[in-house]
Protein backbone atom coordinates (compact mmCIF):
# COMPACT_ATOMS: atom_id res chain seq x y z
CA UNK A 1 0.00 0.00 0.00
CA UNK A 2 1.70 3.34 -0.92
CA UNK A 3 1.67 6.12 2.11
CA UNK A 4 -0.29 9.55 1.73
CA UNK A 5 1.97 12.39 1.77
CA UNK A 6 0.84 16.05 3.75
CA UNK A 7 2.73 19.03 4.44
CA UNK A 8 1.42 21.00 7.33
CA UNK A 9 1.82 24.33 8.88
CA UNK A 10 2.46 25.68 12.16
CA UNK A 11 3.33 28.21 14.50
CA UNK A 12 5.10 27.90 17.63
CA UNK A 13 6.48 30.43 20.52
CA UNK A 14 9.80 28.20 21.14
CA UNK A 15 10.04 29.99 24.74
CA UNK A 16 9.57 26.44 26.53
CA UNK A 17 10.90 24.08 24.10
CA UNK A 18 14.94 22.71 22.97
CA UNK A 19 14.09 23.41 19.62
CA UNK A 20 12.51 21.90 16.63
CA UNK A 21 14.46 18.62 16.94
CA UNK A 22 13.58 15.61 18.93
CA UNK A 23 16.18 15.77 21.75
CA UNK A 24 17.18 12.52 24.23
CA UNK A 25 16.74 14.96 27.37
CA UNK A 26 14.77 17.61 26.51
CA UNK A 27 11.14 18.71 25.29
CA UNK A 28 10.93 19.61 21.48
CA UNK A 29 8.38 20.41 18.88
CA UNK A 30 8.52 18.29 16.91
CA UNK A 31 8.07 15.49 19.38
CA UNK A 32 5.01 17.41 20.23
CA UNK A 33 3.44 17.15 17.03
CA UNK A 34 5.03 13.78 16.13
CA UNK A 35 2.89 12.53 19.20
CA UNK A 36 -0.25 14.61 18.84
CA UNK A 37 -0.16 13.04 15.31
CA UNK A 38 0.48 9.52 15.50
CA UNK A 39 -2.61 9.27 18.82
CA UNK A 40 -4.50 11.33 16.17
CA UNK A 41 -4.21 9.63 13.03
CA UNK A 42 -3.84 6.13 15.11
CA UNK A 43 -0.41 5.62 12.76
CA UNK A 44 2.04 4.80 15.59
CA UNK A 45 5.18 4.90 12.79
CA UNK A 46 4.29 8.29 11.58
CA UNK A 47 7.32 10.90 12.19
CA UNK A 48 7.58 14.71 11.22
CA UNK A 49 9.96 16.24 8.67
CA UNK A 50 10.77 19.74 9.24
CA UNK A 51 11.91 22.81 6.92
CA UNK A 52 14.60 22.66 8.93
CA UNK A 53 15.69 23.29 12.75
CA UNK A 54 14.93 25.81 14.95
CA UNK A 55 17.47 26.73 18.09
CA UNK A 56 16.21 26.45 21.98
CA UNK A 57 14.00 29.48 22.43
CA UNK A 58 13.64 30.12 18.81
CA UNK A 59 10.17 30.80 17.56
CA UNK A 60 8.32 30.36 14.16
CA UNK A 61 5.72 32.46 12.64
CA UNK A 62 5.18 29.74 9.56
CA UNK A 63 6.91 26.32 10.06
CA UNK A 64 6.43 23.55 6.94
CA UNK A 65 6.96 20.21 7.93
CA UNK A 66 5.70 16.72 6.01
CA UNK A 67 4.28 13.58 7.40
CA UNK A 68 3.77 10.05 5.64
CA UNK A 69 0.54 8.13 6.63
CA UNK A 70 -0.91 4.88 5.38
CA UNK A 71 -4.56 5.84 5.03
CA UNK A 72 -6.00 8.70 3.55
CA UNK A 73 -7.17 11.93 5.67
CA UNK A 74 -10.54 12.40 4.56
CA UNK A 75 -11.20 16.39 6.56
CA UNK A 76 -8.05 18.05 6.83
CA UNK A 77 -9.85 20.69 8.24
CA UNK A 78 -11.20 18.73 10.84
CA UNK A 79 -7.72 16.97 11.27
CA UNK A 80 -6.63 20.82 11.99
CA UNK A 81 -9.32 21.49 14.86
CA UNK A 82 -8.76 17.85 16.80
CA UNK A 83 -4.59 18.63 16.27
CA UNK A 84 -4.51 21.82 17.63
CA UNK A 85 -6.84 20.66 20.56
CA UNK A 86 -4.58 17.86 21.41
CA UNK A 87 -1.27 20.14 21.21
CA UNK A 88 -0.19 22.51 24.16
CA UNK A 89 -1.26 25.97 23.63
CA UNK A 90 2.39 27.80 22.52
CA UNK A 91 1.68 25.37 19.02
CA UNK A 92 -0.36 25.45 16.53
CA UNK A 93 -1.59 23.96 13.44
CA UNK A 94 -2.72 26.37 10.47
CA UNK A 95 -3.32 23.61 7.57
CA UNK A 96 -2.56 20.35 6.63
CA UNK A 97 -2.60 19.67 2.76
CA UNK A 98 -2.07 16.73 0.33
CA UNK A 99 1.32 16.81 -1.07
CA UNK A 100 3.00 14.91 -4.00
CA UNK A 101 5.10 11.82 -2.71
CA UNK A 102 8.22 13.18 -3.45
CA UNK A 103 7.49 16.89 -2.45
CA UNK A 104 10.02 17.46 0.42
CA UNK A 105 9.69 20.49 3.62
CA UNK A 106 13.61 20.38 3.81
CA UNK A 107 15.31 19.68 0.66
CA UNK A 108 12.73 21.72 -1.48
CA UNK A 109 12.59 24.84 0.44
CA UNK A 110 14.37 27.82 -1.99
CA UNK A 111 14.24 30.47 0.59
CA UNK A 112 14.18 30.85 4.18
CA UNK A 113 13.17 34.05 6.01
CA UNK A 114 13.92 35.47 9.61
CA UNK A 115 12.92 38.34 11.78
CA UNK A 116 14.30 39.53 15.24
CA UNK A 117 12.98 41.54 16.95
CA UNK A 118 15.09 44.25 19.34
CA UNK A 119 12.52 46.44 21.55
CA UNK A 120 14.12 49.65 22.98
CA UNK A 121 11.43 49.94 25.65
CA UNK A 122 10.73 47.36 28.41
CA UNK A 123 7.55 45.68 27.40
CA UNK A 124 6.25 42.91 30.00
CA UNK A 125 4.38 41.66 27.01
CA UNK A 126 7.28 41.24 24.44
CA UNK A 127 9.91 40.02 27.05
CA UNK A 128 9.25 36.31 25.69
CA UNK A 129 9.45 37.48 21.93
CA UNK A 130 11.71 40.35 22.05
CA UNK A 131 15.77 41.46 23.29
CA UNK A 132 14.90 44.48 25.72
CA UNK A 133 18.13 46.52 24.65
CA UNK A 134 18.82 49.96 26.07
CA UNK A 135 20.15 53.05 24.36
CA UNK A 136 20.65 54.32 20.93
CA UNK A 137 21.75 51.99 18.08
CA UNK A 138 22.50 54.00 15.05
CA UNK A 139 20.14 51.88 12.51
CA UNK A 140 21.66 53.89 9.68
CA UNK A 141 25.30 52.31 10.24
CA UNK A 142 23.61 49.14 11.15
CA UNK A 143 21.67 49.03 7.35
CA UNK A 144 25.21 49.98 6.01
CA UNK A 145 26.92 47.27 7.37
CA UNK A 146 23.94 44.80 6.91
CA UNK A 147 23.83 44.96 2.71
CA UNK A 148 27.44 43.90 3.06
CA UNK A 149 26.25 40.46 3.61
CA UNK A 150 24.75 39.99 0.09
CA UNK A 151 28.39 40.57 -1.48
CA UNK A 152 29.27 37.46 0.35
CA UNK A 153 28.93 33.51 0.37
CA UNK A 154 31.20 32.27 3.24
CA UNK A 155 29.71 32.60 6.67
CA UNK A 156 32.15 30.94 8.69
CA UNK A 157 32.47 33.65 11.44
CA UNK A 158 28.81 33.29 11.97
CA UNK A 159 28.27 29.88 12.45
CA UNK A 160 28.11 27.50 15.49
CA UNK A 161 31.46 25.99 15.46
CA UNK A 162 31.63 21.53 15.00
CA UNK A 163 28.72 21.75 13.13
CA UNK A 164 28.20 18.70 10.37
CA UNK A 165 27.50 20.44 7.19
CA UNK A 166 29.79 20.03 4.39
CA UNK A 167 29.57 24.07 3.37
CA UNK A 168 29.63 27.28 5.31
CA UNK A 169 28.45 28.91 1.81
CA UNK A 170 25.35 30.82 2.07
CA UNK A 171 23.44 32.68 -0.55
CA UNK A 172 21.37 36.18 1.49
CA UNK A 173 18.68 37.46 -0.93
CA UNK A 174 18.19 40.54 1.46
CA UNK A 175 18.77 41.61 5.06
CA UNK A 176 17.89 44.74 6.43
CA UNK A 177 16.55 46.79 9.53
CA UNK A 178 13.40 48.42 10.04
CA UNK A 179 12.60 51.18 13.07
CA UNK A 180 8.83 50.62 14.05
CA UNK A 181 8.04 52.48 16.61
CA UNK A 182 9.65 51.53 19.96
CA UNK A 183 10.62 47.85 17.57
CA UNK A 184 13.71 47.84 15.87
CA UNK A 185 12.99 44.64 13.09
CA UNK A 186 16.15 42.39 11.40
CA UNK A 187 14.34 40.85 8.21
CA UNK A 188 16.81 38.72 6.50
CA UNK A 189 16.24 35.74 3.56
CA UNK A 190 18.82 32.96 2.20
CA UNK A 191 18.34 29.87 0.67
CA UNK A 192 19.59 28.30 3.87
CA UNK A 193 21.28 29.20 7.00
CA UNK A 194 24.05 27.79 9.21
CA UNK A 195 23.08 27.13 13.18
CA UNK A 196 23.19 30.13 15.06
CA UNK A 197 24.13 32.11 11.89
CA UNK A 198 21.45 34.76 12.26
CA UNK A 199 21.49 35.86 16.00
CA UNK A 200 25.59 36.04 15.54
CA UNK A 201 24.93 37.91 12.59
CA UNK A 202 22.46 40.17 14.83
CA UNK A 203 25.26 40.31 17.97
CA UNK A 204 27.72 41.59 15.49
CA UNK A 205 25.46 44.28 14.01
CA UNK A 206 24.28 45.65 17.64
CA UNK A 207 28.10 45.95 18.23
CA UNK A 208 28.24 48.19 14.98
CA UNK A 209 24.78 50.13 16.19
CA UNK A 210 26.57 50.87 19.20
CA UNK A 211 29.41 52.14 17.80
CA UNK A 212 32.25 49.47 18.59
CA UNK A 213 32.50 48.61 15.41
CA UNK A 214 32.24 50.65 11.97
CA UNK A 215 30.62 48.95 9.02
CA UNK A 216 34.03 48.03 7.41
CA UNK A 217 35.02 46.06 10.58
CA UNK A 218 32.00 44.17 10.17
CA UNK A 219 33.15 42.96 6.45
CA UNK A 220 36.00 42.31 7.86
CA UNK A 221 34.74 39.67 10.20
CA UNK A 222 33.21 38.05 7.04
CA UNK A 223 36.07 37.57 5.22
CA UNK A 224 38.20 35.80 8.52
CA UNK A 225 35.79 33.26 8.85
CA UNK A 226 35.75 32.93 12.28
CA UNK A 227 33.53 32.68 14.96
CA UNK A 228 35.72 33.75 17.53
CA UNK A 229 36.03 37.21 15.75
CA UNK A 230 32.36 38.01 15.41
CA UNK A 231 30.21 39.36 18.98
CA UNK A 232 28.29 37.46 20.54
CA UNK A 233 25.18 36.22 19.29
CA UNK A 234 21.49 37.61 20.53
CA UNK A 235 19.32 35.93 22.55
CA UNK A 236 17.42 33.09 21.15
CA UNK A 237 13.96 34.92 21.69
CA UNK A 238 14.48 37.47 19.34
CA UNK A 239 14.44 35.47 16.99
CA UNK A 240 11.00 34.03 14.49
CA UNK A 241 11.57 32.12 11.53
CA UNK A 242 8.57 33.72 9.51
CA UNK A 243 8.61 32.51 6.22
CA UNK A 244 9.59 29.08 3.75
CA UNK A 245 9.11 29.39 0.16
CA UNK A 246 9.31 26.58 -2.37
């Protein structure tokens, strides 16, 4: 019998979770939904594929993932309402869709897109989804410094060092800042990213908001490739993964 293949869509605030990943010793997303869905769908082999993986305390605005099942799900919609009433309220389930076989949430994904978020006020009600910074960050230098990424490919100095991919090569469609209000926004899109990459990318650009470094100094830690010459990267709850296109 040949499985049914869905992609489905989610949100999640990351604040209590070790990531996307199933983890020995820890509590993840994905094994959240991988055991929401196989009590569900009564398919005890059924496991989750991701777009990819998101840090501990990392959130997601829009998170693709794909599951295999054996029979058929007749209301997706309905699926949707029973899912998101067996999952824990920080997750939940937008859609579920039939899918091609072969379509993939990881390997097909063309584009990835991130926000962090930097409030300059203390906000009780952003202190979950938001780096409380104090003082001025010059957001002019900062948008310099940031379109220097897109004449690059190599993002050694921003990457979590051991890691097991095969290339630190990187192609950044566009990353930029935006002042809303008391919200200072990162937007920045890739067709992937290394771990950690884009809170190290966001330590590195507070330092040149602040005035440590200039714009030029910030290239420069590009082209060393090496971590240990970038800042240090922002705190995980910044940071949403907001968007996966195909």
């Amino acid at each position: 019998m040949e499985n049914h293949r869905y992609f489905v869509e989610m949100s999640y605030n990351g604040t209590r979770y070790h990531g996307w990943q199933i983890q020995p010793n820890g509590n993840t997303v994905q094994a959240e939904i991988t055991g929401a869905l196989r009590l569900l769908l009564n398919e005890p082999e059924l496991s989750v594929t991701g777009a990819g993986r998101t840090d501990t305390g990392v959130h997601a605005r829009n998170f693709p993932a794909h599951f295999d099942v054996k029979h058929r799900i007749e209301n997706p919609e309905d699926t949707v309402f029973k899912l998101n009433r067996f999952l824990p309220a920080d997750i939940v389930i937008h859609n579920i869709r039939k899918v091609d076989n072969k379509a993939h949430a990881r390997f097909d994904a063309k584009q990835r897109t991130y926000h962090y978020f930097i409030t300059t006020e203390k906000d009780p009600f952003s202190q979950e989804t938001s780096w409380y910074l104090y003082g001025r960050l010059d957001v002019e230098e900062m948008n310099r410094a940031a379109s220097l990424l897109k004449n690059h490919s190599d993002f050694t100095s921003f990457s979590k060092l051991h890691t097991q991919v095969k290339t630190n090569n990187c192609r950044i469609d566009e990353a930029y800042w935006e002042l809303r209000g008391k919200m200072l926004i990162f937007k920045i899109s890739a067709d992937r990213f290394l771990r950690n990459m884009v809170r190290a990318i966001v330590g590195s650009l507070v330092d040149v908001g602040k005035g440590r470094l200039t714009a030029e100094d910030f290239e420069d830690i590009i082209l060393a490739r090496d971590r240990s010459k970038a800042g240090e990267s922002a705190p995980a709850r910044g940071l949403f993964l907001t968007e996966v296109k195909y």
